[in-house]
C-alpha atoms as a PDB file:
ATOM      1  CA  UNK A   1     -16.768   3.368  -3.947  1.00  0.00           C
ATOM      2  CA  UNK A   2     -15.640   5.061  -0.536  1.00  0.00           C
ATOM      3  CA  UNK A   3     -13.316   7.449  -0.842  1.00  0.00           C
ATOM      4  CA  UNK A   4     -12.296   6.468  -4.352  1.00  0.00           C
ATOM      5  CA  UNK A   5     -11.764   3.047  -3.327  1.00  0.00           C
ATOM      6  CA  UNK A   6     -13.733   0.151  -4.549  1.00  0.00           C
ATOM      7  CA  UNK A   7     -15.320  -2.301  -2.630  1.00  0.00           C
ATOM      8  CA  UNK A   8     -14.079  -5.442  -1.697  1.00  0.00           C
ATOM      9  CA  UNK A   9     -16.971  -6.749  -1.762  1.00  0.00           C
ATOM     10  CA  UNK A  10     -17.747  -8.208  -4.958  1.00  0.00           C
ATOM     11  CA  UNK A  11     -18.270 -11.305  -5.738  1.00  0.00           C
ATOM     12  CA  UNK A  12     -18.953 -12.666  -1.636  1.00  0.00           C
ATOM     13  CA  UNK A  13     -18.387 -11.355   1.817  1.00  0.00           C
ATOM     14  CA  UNK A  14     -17.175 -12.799   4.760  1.00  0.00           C
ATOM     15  CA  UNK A  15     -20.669 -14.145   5.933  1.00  0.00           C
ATOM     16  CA  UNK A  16     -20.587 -16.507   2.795  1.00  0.00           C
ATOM     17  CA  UNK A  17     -16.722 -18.153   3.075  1.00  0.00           C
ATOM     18  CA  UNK A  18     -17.677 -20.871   5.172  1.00  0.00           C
ATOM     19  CA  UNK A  19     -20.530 -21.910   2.606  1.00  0.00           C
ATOM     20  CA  UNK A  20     -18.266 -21.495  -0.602  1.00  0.00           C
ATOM     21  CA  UNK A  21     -15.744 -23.282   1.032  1.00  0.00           C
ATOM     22  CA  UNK A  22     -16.887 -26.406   2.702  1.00  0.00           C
ATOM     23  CA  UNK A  23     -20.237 -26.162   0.320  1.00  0.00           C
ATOM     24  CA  UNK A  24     -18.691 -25.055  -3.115  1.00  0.00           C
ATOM     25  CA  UNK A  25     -14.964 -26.461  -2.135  1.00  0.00           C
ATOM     26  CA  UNK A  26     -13.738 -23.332  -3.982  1.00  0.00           C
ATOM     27  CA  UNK A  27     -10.565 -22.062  -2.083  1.00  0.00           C
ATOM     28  CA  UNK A  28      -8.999 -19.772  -5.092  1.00  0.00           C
ATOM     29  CA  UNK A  29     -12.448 -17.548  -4.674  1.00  0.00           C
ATOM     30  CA  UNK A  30     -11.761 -17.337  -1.494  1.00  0.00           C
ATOM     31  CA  UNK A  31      -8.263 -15.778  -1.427  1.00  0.00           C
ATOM     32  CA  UNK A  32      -9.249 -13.894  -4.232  1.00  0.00           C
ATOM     33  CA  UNK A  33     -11.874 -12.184  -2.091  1.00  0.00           C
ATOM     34  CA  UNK A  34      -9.182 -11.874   0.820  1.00  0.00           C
ATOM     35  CA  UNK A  35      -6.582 -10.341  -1.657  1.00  0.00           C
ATOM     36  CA  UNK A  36      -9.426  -7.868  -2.736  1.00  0.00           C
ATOM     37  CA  UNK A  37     -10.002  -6.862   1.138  1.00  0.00           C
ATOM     38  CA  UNK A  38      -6.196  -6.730   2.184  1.00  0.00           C
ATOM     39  CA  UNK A  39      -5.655  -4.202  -0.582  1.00  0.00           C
ATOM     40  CA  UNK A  40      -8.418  -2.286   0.468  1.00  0.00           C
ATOM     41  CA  UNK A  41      -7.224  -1.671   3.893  1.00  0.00           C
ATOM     42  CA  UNK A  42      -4.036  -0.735   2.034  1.00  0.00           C
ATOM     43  CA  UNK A  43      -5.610   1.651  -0.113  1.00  0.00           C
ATOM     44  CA  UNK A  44      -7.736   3.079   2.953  1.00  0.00           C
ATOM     45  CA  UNK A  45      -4.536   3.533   4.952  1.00  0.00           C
ATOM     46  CA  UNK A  46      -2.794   5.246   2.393  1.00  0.00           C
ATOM     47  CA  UNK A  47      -5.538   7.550   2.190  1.00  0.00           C
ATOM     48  CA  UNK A  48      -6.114   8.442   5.404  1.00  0.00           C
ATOM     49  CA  UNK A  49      -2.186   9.621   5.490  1.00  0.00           C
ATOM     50  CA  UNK A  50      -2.794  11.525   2.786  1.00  0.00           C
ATOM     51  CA  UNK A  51      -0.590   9.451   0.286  1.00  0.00           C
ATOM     52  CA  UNK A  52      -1.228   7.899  -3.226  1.00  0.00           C
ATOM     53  CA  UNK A  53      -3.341   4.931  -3.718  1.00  0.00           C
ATOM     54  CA  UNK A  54      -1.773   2.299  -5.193  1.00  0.00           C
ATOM     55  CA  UNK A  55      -1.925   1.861  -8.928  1.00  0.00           C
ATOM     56  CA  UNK A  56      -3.342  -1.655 -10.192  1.00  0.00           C
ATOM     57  CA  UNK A  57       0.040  -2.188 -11.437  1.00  0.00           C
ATOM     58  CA  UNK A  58       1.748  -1.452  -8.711  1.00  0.00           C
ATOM     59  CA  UNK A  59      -0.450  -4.668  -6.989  1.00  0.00           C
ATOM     60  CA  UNK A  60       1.615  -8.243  -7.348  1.00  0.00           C
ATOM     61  CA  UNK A  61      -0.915 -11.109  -6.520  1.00  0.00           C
ATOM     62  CA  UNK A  62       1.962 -14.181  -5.536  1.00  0.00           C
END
């Protein structure tokens, strides 16, 4: 946790996608571990303005 934020980072990081997905075939971890990142940099921006994070509610996965 960084300024309140978790990590992104927890189940791979972007040195392992090529292996889990031409080795493991397993595209859903994958975006799973983008969506993670992508709502870090949200949260990170919002913080850095001085606004609320983002309530896991408030997060739609489509």
């Amino acid at each position: 946790n960084i300024l309140g934020i978790p990590s992104p980072k927890q189940d791979i990081d972007g040195s392992q996608v090529a292996k889990v997905y031409y080795e493991e075939n397993d595209l859903k971890r994958i975006v799973e571990y983008c969506e993670r990142d992508t709502i870090a940099v949200a949260q990170l921006l919002l913080r850095f303005n001085n606004l609320e994070l983002l309530k896991d509610e408030e997060i739609v996965s489509v």
